[in-house]
Structure formats: C-alpha cells, structure tokens
PDB file of N, CA and C in Angstrom:
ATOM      1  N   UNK A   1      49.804-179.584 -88.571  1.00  0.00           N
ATOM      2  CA  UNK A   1      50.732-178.489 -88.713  1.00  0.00           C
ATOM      3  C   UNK A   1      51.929-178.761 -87.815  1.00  0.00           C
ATOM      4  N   UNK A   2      52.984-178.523 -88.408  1.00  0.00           N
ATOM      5  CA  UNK A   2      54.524-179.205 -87.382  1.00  0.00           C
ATOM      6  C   UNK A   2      55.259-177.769 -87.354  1.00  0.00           C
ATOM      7  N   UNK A   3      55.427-177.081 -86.083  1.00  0.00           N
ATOM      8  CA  UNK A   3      55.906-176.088 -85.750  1.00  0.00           C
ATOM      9  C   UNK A   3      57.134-176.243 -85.050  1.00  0.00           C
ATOM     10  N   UNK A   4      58.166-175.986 -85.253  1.00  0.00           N
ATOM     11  CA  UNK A   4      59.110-175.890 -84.360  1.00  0.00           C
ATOM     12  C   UNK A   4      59.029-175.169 -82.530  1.00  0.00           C
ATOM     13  N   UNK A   5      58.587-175.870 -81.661  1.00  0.00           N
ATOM     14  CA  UNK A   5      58.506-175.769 -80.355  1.00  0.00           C
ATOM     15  C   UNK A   5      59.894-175.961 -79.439  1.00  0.00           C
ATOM     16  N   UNK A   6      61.133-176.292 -80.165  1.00  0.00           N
ATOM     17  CA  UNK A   6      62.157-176.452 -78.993  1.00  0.00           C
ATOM     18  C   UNK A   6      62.901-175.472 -78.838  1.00  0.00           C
ATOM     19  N   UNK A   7      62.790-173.951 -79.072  1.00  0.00           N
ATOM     20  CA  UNK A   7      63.390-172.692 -78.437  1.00  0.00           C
ATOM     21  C   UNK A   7      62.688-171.309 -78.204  1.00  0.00           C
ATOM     22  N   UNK A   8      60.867-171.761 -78.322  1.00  0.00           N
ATOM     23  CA  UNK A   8      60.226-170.284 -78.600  1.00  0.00           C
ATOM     24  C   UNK A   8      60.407-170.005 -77.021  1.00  0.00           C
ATOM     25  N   UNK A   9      60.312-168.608 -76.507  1.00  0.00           N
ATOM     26  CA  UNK A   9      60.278-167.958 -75.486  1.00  0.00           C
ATOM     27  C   UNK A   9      58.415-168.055 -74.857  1.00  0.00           C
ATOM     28  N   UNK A  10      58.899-168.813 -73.912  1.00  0.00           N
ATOM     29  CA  UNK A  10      57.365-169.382 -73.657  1.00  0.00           C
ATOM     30  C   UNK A  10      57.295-167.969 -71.929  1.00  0.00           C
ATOM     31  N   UNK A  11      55.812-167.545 -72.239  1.00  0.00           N
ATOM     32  CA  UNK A  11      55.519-166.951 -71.173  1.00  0.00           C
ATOM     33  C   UNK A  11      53.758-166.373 -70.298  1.00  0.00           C
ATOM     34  N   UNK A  12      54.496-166.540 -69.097  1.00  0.00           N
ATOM     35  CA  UNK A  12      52.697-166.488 -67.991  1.00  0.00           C
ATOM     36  C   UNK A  12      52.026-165.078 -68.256  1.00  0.00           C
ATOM     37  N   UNK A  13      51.161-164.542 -68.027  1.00  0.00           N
ATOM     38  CA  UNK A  13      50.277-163.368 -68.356  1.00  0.00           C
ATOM     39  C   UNK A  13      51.047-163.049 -66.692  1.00  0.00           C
ATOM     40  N   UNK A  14      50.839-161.502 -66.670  1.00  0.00           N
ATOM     41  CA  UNK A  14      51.267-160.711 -65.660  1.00  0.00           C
ATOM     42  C   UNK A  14      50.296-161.103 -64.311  1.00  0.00           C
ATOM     43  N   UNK A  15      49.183-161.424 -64.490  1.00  0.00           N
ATOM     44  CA  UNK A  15      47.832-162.077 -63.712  1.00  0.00           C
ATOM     45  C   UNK A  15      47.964-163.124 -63.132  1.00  0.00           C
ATOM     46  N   UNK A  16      49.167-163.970 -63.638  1.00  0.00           N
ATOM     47  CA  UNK A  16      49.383-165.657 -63.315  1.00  0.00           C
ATOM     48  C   UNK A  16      49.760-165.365 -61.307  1.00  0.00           C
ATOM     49  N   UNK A  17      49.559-166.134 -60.945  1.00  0.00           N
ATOM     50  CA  UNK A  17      49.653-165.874 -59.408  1.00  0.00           C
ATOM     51  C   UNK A  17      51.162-167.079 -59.591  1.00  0.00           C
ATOM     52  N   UNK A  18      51.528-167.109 -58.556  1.00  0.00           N
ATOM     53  CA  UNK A  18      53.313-167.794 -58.607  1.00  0.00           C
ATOM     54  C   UNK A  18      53.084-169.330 -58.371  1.00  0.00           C
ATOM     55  N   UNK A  19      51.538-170.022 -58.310  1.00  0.00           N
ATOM     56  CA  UNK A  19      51.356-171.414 -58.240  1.00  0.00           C
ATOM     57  C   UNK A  19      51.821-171.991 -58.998  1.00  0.00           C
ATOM     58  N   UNK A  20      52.232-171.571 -60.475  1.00  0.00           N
ATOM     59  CA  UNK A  20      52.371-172.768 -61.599  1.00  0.00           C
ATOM     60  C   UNK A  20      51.854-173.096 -62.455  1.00  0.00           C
ATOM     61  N   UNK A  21      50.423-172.972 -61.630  1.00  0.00           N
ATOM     62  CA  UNK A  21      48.988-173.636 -62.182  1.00  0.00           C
ATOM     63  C   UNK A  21      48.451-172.652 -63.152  1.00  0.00           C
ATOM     64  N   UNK A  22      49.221-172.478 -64.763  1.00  0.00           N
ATOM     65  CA  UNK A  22      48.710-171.499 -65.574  1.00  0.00           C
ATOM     66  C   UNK A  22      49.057-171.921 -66.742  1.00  0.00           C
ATOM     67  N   UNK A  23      48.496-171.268 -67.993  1.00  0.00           N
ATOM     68  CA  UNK A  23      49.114-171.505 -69.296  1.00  0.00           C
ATOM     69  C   UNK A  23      50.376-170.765 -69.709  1.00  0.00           C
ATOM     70  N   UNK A  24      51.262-171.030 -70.457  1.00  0.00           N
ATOM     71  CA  UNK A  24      51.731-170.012 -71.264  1.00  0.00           C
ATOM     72  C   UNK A  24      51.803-170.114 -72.733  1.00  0.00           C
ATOM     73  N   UNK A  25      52.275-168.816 -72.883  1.00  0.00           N
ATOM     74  CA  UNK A  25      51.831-168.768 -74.609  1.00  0.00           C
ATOM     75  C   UNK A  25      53.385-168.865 -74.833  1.00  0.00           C
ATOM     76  N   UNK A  26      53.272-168.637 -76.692  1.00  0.00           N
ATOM     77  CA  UNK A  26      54.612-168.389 -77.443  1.00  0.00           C
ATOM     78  C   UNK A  26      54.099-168.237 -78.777  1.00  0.00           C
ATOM     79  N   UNK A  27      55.381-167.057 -78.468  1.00  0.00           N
ATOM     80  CA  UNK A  27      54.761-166.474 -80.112  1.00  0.00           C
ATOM     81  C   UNK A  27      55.676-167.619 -81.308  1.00  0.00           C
ATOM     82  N   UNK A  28      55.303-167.733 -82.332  1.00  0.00           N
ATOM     83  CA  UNK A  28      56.196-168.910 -83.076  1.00  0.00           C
ATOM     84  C   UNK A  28      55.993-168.102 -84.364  1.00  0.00           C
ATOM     85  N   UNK A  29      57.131-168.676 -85.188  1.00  0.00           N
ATOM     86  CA  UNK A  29      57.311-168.291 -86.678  1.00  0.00           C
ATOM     87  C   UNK A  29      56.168-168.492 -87.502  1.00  0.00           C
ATOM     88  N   UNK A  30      55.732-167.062 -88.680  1.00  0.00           N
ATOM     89  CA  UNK A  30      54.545-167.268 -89.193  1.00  0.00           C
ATOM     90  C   UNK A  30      53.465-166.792 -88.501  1.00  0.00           C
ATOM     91  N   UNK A  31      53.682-165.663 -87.279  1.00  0.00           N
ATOM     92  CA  UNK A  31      52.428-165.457 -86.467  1.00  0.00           C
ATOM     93  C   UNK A  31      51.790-166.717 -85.520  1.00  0.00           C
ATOM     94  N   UNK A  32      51.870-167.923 -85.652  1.00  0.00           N
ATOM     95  CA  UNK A  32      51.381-168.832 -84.872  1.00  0.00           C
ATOM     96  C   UNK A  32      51.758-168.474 -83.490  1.00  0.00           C
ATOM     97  N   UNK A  33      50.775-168.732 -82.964  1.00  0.00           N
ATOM     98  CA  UNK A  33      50.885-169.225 -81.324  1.00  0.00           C
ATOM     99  C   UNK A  33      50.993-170.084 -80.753  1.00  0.00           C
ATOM    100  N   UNK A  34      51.965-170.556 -79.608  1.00  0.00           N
ATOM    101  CA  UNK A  34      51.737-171.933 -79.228  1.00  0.00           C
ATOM    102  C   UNK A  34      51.423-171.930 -77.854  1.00  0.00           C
ATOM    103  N   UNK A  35      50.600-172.788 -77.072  1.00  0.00           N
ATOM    104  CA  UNK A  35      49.774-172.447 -75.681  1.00  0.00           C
ATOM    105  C   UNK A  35      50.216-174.133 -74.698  1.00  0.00           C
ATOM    106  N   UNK A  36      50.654-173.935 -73.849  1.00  0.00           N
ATOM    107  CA  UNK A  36      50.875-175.261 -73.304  1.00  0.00           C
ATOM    108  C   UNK A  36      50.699-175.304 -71.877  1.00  0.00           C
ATOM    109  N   UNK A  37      50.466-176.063 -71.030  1.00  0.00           N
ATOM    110  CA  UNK A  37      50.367-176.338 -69.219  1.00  0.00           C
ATOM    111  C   UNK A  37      51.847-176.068 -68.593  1.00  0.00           C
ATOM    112  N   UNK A  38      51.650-174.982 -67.754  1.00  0.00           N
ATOM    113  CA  UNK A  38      52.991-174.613 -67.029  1.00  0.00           C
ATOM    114  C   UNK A  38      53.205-175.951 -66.582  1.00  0.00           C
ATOM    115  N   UNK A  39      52.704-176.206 -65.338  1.00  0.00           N
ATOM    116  CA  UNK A  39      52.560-177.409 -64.316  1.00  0.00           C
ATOM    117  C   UNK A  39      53.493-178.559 -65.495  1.00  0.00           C
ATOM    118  N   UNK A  40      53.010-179.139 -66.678  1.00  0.00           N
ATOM    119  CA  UNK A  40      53.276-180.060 -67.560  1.00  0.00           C
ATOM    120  C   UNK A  40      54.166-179.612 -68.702  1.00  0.00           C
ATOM    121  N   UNK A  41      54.905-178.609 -68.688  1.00  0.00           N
ATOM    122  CA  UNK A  41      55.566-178.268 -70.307  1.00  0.00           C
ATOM    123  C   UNK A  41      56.034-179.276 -71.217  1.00  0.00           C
ATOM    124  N   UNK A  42      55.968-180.735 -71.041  1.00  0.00           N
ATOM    125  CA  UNK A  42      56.645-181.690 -71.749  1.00  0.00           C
ATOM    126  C   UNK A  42      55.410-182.418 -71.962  1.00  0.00           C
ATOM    127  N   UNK A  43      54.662-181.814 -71.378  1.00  0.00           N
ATOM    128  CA  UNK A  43      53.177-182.671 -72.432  1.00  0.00           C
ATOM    129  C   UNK A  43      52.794-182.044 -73.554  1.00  0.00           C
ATOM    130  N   UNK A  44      53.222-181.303 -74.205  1.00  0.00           N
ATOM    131  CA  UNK A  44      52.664-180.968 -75.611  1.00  0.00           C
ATOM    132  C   UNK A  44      52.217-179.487 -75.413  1.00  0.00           C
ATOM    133  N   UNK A  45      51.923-179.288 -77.279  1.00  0.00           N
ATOM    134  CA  UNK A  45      51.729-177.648 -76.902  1.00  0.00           C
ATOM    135  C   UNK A  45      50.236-177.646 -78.214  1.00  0.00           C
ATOM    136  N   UNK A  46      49.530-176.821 -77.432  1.00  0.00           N
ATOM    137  CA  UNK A  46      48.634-176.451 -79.034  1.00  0.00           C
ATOM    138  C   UNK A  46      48.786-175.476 -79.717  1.00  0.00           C
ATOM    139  N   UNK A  47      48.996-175.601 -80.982  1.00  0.00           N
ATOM    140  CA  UNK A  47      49.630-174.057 -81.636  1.00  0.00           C
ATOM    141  C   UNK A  47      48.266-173.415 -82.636  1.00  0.00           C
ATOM    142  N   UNK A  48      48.101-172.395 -82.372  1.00  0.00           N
ATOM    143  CA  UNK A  48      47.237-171.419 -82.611  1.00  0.00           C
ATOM    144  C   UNK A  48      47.282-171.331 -84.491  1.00  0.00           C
ATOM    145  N   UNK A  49      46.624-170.724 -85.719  1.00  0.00           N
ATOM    146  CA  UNK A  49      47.065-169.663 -86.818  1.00  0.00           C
ATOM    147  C   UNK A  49      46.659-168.396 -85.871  1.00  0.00           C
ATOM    148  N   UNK A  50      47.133-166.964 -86.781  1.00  0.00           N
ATOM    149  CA  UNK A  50      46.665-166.009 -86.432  1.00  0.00           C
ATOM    150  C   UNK A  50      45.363-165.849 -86.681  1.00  0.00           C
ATOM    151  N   UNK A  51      44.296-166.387 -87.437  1.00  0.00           N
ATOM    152  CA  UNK A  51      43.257-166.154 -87.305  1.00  0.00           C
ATOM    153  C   UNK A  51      42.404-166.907 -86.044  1.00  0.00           C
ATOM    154  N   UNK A  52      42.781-167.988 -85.087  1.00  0.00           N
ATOM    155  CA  UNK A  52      42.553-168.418 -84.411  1.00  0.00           C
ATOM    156  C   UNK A  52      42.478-168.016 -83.363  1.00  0.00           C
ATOM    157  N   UNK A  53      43.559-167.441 -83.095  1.00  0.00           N
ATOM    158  CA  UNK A  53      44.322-166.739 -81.957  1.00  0.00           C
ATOM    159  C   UNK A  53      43.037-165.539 -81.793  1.00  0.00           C
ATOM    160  N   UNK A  54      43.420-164.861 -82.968  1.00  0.00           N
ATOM    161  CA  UNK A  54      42.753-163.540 -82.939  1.00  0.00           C
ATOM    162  C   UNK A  54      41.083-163.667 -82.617  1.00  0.00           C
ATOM    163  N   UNK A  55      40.491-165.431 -83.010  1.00  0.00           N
ATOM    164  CA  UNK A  55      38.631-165.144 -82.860  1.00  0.00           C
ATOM    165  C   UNK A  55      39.114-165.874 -80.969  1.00  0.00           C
ATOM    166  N   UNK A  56      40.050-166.740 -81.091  1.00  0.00           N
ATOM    167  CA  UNK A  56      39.896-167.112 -79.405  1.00  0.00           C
ATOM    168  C   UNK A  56      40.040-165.606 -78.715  1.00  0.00           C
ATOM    169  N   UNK A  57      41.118-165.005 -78.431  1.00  0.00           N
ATOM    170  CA  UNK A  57      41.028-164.070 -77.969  1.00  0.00           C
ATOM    171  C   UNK A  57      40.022-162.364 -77.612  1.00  0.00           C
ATOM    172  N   UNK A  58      39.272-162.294 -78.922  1.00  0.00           N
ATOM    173  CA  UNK A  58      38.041-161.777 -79.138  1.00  0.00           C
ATOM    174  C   UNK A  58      37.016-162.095 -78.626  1.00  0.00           C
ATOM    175  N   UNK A  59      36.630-164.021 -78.388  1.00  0.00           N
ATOM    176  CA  UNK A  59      35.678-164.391 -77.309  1.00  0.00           C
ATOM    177  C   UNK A  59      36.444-164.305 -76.338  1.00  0.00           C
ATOM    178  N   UNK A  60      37.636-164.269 -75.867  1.00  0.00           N
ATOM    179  CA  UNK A  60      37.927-163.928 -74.132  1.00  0.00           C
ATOM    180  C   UNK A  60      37.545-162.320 -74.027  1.00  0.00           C
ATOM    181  N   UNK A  61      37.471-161.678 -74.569  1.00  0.00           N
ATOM    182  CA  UNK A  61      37.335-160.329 -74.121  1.00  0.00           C
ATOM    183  C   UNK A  61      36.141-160.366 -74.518  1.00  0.00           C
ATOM    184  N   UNK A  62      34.884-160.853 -75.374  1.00  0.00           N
ATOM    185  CA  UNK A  62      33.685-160.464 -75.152  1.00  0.00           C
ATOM    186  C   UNK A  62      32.884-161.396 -74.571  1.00  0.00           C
ATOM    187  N   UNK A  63      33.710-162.121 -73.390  1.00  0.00           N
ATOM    188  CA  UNK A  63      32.950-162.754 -72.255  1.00  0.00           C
ATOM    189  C   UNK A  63      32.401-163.959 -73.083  1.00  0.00           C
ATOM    190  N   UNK A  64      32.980-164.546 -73.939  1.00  0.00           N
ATOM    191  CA  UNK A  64      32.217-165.775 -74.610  1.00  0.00           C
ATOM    192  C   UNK A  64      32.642-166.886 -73.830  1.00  0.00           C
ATOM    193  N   UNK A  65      32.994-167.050 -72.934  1.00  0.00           N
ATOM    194  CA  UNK A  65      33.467-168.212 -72.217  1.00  0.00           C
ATOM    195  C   UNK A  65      33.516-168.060 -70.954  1.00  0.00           C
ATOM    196  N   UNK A  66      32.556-166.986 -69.885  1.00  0.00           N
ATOM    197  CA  UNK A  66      32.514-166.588 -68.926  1.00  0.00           C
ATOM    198  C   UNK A  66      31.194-167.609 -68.963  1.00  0.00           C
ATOM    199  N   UNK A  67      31.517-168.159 -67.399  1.00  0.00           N
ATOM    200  CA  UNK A  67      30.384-169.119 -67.271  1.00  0.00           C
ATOM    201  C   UNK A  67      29.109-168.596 -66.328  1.00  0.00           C
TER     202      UNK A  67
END
C-alpha cells in the first residue's frame, strides 16, 4: 500500500513524557493511519487500514498486550 507520508501532521499522545522516546501517529487520506519512531522519523512509517487501527487499538484498551 503506497500512502503519501510527506505532509501528514504527525503527533505524540498527551502521555508522551518530553524524551523523544515515543511513537507518533498520523491520520492519512482514506482513514489510514500512519505510526512511526519519534527518535527516527526518517526511518519509515507503518500505515495502519481503519480496520486495523480500530482491532490494534481495541487490544490496547482491553489489555491484550499488557505483559
């Protein structure tokens, strides 16, 4: 899937502490999401569908990835 990544408004969750050391998202055309390494923004991005988004996010809130 080839998404246009060179102007989405990329941003940290309100939670991110001021290290760096976090993801951010972006919302992209078509509902996609795109998720990339603050620390690294020129290493690449993984872009989400909305149905993706929506089951990742569903296991973050029902603790499916709490270790």
């Amino acid at each position: 899937m080839s998404k246009d990544l060179s102007s989405p408004r990329w941003f940290k969750s309100s939670y991110s502490g001021g290290n760096n050391e976090c993801v951010e998202v972006a919302h992209l055309d078509g509902d996609h999401v795109g998720i990339r390494d603050s620390k690294n923004p020129d290493a690449g991005s993984l872009v989400f569908t909305p149905g993706e988004w929506a089951a990742f996010t569903a296991g973050v809130r029902d603790g499916e990835f709490d270790r």
